[in-house]
N, C-alpha and C. Protein backbone atom coordinates (compact mmCIF):
# COMPACT_ATOMS: atom_id res chain seq x y z
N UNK A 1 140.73 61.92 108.28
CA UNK A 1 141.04 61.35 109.57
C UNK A 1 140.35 60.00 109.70
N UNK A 2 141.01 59.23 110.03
CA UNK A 2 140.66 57.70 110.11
C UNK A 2 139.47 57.28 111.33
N UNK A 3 139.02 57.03 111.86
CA UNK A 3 138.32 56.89 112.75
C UNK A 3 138.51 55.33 113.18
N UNK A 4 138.66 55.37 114.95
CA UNK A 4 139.23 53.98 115.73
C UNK A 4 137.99 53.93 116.32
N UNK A 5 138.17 52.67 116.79
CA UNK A 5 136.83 51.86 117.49
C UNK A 5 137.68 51.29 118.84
N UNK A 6 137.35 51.51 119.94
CA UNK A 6 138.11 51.52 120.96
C UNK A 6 137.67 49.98 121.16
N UNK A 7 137.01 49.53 120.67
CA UNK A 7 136.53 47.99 121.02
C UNK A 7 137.46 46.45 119.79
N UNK A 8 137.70 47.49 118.94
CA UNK A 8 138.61 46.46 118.07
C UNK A 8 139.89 47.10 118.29
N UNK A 9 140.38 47.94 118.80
CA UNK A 9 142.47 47.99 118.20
C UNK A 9 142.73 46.94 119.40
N UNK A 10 142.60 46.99 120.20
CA UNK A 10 143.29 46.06 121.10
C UNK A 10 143.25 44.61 120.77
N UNK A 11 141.80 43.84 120.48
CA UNK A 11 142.01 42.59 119.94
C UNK A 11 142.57 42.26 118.14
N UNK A 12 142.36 43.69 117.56
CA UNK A 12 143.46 43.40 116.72
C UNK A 12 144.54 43.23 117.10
N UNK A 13 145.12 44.28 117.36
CA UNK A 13 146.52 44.38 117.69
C UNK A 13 147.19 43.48 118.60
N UNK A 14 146.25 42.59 119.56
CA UNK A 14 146.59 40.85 120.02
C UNK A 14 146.74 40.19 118.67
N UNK A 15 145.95 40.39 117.81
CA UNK A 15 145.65 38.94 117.18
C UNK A 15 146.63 39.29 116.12
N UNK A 16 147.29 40.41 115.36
CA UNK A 16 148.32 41.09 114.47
C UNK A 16 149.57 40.25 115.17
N UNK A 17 149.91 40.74 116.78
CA UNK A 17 151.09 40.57 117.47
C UNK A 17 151.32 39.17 117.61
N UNK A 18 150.40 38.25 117.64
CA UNK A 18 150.38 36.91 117.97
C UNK A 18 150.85 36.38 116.50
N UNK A 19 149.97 36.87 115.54
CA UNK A 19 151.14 36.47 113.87
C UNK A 19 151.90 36.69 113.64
N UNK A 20 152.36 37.91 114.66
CA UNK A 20 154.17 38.15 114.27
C UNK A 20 154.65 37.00 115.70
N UNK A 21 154.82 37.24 116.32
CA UNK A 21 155.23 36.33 117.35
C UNK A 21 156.02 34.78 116.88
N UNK A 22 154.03 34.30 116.45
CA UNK A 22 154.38 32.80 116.36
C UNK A 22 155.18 32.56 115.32
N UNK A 23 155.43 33.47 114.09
CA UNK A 23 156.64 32.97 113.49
C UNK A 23 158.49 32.84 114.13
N UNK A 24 158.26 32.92 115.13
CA UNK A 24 159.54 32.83 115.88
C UNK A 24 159.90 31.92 116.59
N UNK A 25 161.23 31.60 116.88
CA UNK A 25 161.55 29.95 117.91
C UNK A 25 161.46 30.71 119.57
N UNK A 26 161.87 29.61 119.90
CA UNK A 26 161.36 30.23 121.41
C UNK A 26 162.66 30.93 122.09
N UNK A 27 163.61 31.00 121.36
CA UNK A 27 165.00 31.52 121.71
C UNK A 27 164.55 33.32 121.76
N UNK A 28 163.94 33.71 120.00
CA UNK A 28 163.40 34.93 120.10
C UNK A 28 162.77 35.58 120.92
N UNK A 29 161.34 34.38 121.41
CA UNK A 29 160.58 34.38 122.55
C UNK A 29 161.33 35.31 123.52
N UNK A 30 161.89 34.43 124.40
CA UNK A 30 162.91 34.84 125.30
C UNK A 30 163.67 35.78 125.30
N UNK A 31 164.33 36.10 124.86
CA UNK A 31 164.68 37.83 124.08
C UNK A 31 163.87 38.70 124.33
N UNK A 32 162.95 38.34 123.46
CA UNK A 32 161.90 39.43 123.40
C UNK A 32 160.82 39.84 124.76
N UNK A 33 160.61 38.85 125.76
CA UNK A 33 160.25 39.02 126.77
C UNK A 33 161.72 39.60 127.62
N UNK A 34 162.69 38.98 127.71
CA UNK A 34 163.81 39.98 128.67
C UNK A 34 164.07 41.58 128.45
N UNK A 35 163.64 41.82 126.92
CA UNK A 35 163.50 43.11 126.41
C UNK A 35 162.61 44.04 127.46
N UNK A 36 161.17 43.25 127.10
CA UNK A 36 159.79 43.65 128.16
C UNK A 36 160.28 43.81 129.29
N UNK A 37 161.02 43.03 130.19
CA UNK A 37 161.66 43.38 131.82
C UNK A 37 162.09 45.34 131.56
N UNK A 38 162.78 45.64 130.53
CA UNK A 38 163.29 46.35 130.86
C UNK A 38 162.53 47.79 130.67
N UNK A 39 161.31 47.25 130.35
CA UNK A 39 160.21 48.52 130.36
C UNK A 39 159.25 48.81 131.39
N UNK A 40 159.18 50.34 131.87
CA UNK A 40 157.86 50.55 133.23
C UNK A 40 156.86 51.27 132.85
N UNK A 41 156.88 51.34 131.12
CA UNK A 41 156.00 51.96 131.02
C UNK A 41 154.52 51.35 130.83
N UNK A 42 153.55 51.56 130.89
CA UNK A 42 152.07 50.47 130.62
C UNK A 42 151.27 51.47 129.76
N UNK A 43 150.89 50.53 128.48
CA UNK A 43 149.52 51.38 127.88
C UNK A 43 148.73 50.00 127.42
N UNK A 44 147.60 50.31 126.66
CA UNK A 44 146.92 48.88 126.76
C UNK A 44 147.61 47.75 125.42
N UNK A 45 148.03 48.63 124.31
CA UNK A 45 148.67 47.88 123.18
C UNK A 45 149.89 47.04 123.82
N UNK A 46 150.84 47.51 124.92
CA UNK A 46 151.92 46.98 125.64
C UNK A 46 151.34 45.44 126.14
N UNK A 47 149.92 45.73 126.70
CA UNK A 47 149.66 44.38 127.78
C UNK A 47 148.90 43.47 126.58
N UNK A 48 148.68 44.34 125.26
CA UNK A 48 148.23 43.14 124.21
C UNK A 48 149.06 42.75 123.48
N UNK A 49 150.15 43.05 123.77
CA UNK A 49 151.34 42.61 123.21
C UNK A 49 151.96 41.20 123.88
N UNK A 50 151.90 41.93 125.52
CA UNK A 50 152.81 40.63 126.18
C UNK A 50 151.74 39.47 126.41
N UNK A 51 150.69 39.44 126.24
CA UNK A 51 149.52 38.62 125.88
C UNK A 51 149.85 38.22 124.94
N UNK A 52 150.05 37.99 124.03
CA UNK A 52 150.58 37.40 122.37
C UNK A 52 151.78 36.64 123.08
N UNK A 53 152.69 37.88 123.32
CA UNK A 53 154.31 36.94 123.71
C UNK A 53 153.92 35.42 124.61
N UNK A 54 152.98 35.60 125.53
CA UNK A 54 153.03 34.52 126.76
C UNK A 54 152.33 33.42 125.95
N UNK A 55 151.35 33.84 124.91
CA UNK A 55 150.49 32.38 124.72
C UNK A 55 151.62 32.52 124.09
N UNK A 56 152.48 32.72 123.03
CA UNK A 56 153.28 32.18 121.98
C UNK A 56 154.87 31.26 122.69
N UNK A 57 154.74 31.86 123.91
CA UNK A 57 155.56 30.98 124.85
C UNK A 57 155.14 29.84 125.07
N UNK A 58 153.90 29.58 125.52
CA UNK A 58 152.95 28.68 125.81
C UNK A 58 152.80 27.47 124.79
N UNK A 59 152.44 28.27 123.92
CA UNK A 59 152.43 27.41 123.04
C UNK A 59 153.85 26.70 122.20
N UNK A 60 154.86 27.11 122.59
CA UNK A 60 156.38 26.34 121.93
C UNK A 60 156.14 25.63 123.65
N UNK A 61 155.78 24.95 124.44
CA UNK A 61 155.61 24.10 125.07
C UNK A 61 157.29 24.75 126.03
N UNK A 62 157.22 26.32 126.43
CA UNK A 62 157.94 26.17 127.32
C UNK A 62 157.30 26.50 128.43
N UNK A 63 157.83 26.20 129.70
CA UNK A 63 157.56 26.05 131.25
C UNK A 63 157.83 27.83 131.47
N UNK A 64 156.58 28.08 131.86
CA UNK A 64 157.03 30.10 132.86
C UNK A 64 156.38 29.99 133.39
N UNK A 65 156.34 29.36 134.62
CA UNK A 65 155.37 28.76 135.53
C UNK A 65 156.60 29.84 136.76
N UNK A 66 157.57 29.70 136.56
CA UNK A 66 158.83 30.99 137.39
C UNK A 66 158.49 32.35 137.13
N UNK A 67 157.54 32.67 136.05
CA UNK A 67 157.53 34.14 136.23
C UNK A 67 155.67 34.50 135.84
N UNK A 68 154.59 33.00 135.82
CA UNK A 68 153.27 33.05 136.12
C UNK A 68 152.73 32.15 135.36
N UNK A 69 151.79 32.65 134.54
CA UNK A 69 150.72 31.71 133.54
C UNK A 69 150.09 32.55 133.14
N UNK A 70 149.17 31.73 132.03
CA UNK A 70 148.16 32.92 131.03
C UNK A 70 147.33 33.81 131.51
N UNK A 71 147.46 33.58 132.72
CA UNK A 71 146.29 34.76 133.18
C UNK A 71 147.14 36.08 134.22
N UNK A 72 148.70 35.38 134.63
CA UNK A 72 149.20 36.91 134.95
C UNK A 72 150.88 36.53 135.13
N UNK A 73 151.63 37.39 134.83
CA UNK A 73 153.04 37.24 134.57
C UNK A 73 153.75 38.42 135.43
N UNK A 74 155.18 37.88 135.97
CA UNK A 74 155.55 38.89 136.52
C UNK A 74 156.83 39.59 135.49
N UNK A 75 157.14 40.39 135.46
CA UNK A 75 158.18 41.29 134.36
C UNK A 75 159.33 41.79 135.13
N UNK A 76 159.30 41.48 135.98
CA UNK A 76 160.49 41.87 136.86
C UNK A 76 161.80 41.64 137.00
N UNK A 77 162.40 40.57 136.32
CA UNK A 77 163.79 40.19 135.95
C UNK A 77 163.76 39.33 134.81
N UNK A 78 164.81 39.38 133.73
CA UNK A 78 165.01 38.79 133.05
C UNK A 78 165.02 37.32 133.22
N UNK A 79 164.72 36.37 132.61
CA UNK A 79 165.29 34.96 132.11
C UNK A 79 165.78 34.33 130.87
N UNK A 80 165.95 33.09 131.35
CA UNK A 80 166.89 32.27 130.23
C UNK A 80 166.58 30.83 130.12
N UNK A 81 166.41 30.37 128.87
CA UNK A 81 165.62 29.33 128.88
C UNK A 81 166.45 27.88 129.23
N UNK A 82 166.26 26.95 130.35
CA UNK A 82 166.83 26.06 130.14
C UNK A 82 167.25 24.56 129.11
N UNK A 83 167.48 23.83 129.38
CA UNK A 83 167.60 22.34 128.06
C UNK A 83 166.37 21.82 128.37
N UNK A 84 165.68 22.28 129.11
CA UNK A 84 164.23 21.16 129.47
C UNK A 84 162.92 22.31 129.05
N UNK A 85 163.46 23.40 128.25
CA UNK A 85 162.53 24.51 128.31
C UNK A 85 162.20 24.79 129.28
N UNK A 86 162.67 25.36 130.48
CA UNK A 86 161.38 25.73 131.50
C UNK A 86 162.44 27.22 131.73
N UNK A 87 161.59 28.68 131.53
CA UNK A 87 162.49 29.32 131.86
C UNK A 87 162.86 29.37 133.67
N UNK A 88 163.70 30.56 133.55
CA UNK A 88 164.53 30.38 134.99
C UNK A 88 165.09 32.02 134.85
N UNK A 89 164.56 32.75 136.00
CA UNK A 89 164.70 34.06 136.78
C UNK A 89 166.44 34.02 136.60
N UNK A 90 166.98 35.29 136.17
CA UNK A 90 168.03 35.90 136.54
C UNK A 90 168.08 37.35 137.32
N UNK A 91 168.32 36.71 138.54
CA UNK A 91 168.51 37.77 139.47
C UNK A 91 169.14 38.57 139.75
């Protein structure tokens, strides 16, 4: 039996999710966060996940200033990215 350290899986599993992430364009991005809308479930690997997704948003220099910033996001409806990058709520 393997033995976990409740103090490293989570910032692994940020810092794992963020290397899969950033190999992606921001089209995936987007996808992959409208995916997240469609989940209610919460455990802590979920919120170190969408932590990865948002800086990796962040960092392709798009605008989600419509659904928060790095420190809190809302998941509540899908979006779609515009020509100026900035996403935009579909209601």
């Amino acid at each position: 039996m393997m033995k976990v350290s409740n103090k490293s899986y989570l910032p692994n599993y940020y810092t794992k999710s963020k290397t899969r992430l950033s190999k992606l364009n921001k089209f995936e991005l987007v996808n992959i966060f409208n995916k997240e809308t469609t989940c209610r479930a919460w455990v802590g690997a979920r919120g170190a996940f969408q932590k990865a997704l948002i800086q990796c948003l962040i960092e392709s220099k798009v605008d989600i200033s419509v659904v928060g910033d790095k420190y809190q996001t809302s998941w509540k409806y899908p979006v779609y990215l515009d020509q100026n990058n900035v996403l935009l709520q579909i209601n």
